[in-house]
C-alpha atoms as a PDB file:
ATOM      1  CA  UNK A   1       3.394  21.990  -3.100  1.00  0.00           C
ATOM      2  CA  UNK A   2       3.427  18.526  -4.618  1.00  0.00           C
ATOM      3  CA  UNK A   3       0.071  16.801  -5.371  1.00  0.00           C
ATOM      4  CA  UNK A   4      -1.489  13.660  -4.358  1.00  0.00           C
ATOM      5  CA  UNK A   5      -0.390  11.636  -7.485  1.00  0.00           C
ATOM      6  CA  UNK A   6       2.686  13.320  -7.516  1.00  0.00           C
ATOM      7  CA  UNK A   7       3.720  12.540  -3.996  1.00  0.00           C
ATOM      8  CA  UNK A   8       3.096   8.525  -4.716  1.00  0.00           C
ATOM      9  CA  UNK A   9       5.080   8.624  -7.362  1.00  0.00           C
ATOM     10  CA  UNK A  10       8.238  10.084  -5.851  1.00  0.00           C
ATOM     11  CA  UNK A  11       7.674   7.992  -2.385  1.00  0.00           C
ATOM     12  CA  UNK A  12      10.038   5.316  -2.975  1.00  0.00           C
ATOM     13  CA  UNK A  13      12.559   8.090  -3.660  1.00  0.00           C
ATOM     14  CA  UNK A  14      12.423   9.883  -0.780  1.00  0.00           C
ATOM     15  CA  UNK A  15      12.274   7.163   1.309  1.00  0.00           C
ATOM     16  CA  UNK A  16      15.624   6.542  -0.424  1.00  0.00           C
ATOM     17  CA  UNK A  17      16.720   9.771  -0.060  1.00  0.00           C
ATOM     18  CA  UNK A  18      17.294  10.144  -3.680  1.00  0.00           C
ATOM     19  CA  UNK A  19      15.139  13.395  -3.961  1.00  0.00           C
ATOM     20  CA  UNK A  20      16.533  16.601  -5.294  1.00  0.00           C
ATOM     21  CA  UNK A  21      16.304  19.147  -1.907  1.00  0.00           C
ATOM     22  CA  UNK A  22      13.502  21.445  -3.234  1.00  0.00           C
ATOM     23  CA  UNK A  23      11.250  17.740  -4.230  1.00  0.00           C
ATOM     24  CA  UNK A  24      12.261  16.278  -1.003  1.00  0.00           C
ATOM     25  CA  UNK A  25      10.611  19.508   1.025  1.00  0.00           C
ATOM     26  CA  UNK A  26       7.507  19.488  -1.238  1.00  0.00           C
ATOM     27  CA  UNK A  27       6.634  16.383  -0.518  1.00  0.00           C
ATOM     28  CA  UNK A  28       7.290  16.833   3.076  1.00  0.00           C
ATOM     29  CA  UNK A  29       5.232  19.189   3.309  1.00  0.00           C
ATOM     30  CA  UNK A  30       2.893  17.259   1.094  1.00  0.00           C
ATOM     31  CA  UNK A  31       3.056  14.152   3.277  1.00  0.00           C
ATOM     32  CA  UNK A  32       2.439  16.919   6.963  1.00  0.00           C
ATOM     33  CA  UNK A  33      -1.159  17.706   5.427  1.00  0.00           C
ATOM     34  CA  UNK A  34      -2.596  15.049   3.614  1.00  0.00           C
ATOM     35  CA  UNK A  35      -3.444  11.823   5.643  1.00  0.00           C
ATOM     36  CA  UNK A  36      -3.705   9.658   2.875  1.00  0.00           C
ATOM     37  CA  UNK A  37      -0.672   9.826   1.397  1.00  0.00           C
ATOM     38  CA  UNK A  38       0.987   9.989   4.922  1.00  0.00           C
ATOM     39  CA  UNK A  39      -1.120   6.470   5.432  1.00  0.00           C
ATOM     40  CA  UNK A  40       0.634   5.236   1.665  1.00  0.00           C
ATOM     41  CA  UNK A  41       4.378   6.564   3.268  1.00  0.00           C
ATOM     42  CA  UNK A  42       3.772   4.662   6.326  1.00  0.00           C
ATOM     43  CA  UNK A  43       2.580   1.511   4.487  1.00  0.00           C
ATOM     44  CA  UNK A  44       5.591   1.382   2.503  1.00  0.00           C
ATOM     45  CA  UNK A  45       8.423   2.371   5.203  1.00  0.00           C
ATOM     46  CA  UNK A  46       6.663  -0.182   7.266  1.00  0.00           C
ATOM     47  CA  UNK A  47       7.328  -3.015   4.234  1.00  0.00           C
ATOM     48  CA  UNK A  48      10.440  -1.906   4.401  1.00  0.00           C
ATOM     49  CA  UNK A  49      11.279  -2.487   7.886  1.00  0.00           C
ATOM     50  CA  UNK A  50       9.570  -5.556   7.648  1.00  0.00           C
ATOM     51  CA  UNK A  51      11.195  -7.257   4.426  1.00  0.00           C
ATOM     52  CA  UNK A  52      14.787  -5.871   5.211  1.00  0.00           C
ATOM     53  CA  UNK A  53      14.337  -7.841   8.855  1.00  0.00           C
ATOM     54  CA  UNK A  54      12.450 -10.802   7.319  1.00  0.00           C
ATOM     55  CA  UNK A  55      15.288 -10.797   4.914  1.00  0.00           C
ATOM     56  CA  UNK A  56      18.195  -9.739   7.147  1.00  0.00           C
ATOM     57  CA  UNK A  57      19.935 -13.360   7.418  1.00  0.00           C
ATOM     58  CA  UNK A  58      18.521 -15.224   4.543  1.00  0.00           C
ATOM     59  CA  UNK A  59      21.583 -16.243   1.584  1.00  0.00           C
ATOM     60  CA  UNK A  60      21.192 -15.087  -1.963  1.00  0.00           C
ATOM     61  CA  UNK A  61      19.312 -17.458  -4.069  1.00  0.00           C
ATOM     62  CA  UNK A  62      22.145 -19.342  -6.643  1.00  0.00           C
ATOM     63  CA  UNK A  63      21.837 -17.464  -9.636  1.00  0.00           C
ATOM     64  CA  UNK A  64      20.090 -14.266  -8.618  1.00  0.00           C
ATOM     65  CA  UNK A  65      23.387 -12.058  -8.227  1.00  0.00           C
ATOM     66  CA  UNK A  66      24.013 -13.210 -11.796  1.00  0.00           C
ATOM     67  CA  UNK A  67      20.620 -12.505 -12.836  1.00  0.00           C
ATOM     68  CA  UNK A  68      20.358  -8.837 -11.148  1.00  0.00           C
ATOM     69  CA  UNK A  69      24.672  -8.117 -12.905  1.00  0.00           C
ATOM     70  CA  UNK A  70      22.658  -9.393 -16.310  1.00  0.00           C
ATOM     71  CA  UNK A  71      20.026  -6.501 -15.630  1.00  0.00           C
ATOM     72  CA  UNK A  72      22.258  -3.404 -15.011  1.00  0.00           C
ATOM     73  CA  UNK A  73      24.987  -4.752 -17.772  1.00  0.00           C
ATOM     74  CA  UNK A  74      28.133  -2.912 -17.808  1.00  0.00           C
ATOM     75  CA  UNK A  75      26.611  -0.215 -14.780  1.00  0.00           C
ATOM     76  CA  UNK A  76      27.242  -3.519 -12.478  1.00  0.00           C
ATOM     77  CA  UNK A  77      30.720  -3.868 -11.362  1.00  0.00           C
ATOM     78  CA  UNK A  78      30.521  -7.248  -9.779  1.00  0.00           C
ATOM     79  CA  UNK A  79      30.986  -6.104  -6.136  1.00  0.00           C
ATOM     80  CA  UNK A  80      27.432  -5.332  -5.528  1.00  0.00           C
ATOM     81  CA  UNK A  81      27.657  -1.638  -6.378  1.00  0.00           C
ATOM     82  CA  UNK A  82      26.436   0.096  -9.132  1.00  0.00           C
ATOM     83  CA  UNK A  83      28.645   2.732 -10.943  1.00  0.00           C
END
């Protein structure tokens, strides 16, 4: 069973669904018995309900594209996906 420290660090990841199937159940099973790090999981899905609608119709700053292709370097292909 994953631990408290454990479990935040690997939240953003399995809200992803980026977890490995064997992590993803441990900290499911984590997250079913320990109410505060169920409290941190809801905090963050929450944010990210809440920025993906807050951000849903907004336009790409000028410049930020370029600035985000600069950060993953050749791993960016130009099209928004990473690969």
């Amino acid at each position: 069973m994953a631990d408290c420290n454990e479990t935040l660090r690997e939240l953003e990841a399995f809200l992803d669904g980026e977890l490995p199937v064997d992590t993803r159940e441990s900290v499911h099973t984590h997250l079913e018995g320990c109410m505060d790090c169920l409290q941190a999981f809801d905090f963050h899905a929450e944010l990210r309900t809440v920025v993906r609608e807050k951000c849903r119709n907004d336009e790409i700053p000028p410049g930020l594209l370029a600035k985000i292709e600069q950060c993953f370097g050749e791993d960016f292909d130009g099209d928004g996906v990473i690969g």
